[in-house]
C-alpha atoms as a PDB file:
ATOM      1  CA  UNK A   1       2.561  45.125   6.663  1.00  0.00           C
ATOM      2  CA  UNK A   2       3.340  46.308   3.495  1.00  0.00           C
ATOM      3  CA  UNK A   3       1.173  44.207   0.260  1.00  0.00           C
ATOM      4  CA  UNK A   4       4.595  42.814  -1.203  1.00  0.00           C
ATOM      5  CA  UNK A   5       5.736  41.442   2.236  1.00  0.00           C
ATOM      6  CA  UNK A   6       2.041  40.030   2.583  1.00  0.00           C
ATOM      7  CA  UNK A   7       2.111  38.823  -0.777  1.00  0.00           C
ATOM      8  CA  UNK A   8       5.710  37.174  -0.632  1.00  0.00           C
ATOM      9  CA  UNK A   9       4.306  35.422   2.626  1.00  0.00           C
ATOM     10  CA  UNK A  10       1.554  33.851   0.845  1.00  0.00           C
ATOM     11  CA  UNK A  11       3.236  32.595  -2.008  1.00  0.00           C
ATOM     12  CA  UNK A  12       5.819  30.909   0.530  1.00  0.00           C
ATOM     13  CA  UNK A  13       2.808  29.188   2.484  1.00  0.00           C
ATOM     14  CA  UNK A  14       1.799  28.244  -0.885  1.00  0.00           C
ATOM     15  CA  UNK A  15       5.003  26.740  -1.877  1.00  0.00           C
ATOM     16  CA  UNK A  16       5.503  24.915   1.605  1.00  0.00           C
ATOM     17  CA  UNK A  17       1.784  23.118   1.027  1.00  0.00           C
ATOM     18  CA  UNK A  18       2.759  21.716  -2.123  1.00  0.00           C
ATOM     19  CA  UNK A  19       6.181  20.683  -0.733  1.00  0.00           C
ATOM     20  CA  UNK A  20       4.079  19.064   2.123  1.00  0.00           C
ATOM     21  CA  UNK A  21       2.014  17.260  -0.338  1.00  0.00           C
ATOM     22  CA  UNK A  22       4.546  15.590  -2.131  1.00  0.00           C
ATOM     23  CA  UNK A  23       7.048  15.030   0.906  1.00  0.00           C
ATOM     24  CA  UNK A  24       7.590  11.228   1.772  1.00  0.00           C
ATOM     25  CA  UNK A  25       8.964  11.222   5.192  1.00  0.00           C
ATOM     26  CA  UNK A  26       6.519  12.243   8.391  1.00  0.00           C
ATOM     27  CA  UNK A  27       9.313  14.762   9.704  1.00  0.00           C
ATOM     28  CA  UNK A  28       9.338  16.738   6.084  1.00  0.00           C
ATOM     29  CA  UNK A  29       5.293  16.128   5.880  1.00  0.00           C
ATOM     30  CA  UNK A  30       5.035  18.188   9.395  1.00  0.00           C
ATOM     31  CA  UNK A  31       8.154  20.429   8.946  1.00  0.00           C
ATOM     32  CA  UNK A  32       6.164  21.876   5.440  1.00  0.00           C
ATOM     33  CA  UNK A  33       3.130  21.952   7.403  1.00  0.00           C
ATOM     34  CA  UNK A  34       4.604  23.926  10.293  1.00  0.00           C
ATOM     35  CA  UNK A  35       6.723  26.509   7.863  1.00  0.00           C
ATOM     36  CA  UNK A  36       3.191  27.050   6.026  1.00  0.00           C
ATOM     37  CA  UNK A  37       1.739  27.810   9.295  1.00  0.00           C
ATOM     38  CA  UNK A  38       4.077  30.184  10.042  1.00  0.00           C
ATOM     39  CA  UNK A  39       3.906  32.029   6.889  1.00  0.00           C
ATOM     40  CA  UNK A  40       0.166  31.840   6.845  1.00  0.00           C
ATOM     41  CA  UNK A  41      -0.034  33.564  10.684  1.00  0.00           C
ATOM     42  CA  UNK A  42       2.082  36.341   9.158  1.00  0.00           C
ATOM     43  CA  UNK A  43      -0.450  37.051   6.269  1.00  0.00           C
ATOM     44  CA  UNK A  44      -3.774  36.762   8.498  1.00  0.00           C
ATOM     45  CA  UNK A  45      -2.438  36.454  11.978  1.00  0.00           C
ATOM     46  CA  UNK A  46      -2.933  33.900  14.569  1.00  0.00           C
ATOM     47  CA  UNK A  47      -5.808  32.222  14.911  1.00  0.00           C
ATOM     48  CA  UNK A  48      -7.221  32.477  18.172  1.00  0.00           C
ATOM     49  CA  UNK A  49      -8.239  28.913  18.995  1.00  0.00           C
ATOM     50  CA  UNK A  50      -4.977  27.501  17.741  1.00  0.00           C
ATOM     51  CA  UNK A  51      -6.605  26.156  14.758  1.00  0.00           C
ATOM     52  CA  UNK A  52      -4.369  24.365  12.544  1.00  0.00           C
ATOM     53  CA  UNK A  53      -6.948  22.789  10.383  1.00  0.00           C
ATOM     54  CA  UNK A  54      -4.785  23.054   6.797  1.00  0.00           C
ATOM     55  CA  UNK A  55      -2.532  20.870   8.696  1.00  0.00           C
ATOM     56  CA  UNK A  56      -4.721  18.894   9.843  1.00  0.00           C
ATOM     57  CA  UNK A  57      -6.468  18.136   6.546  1.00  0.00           C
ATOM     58  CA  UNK A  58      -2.991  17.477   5.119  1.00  0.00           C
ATOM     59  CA  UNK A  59      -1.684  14.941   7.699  1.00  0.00           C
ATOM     60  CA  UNK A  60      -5.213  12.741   7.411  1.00  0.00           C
ATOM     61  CA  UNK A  61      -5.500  12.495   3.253  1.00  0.00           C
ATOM     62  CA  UNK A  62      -5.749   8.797   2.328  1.00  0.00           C
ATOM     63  CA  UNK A  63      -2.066   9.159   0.305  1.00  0.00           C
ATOM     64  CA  UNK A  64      -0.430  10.979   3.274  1.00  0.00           C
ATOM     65  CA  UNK A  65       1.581   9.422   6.644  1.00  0.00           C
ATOM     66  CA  UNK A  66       0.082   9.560   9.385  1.00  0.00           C
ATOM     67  CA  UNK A  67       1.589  12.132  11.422  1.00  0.00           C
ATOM     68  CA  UNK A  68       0.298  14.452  14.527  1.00  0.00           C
ATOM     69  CA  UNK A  69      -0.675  18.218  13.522  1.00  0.00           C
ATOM     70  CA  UNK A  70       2.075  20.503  14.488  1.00  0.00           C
ATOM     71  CA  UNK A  71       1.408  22.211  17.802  1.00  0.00           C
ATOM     72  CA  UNK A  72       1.645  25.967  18.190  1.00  0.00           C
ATOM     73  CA  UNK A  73       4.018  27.130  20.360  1.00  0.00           C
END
């Protein structure tokens, strides 16, 4: 893909992490965290154990609600 598609990805993961961060609502928490996913498989592909670890990590900080990690469909 070309580097300012790859790029524009990135900074869209980015932006949906730190929307993520300050949502307040489970279903916005996990909808960020699911968009960032996405964006983040387009820049480095999928992972191949279905590893969704940045969601993970956001969904268990001490601030955060407690909500599953989004599955990958």
């Amino acid at each position: 893909m070309a580097e300012k598609i790859l790029s524009y990805f990135e900074y869209r993961a980015e932006v949906e992490l730190e929307m993520a961060q300050r949502a307040t609502h489970p279903a916005a928490l996990r909808a960020h965290c699911v968009l960032a996913d996405l964006y983040l498989d387009r820049v480095y592909g999928s992972a191949p154990d279905g590893d969704t670890a940045e969601a993970d990590t956001l969904s268990s900080a001490p601030d955060a609600p407690a909500v599953p990690a989004p599955s990958r469909r």
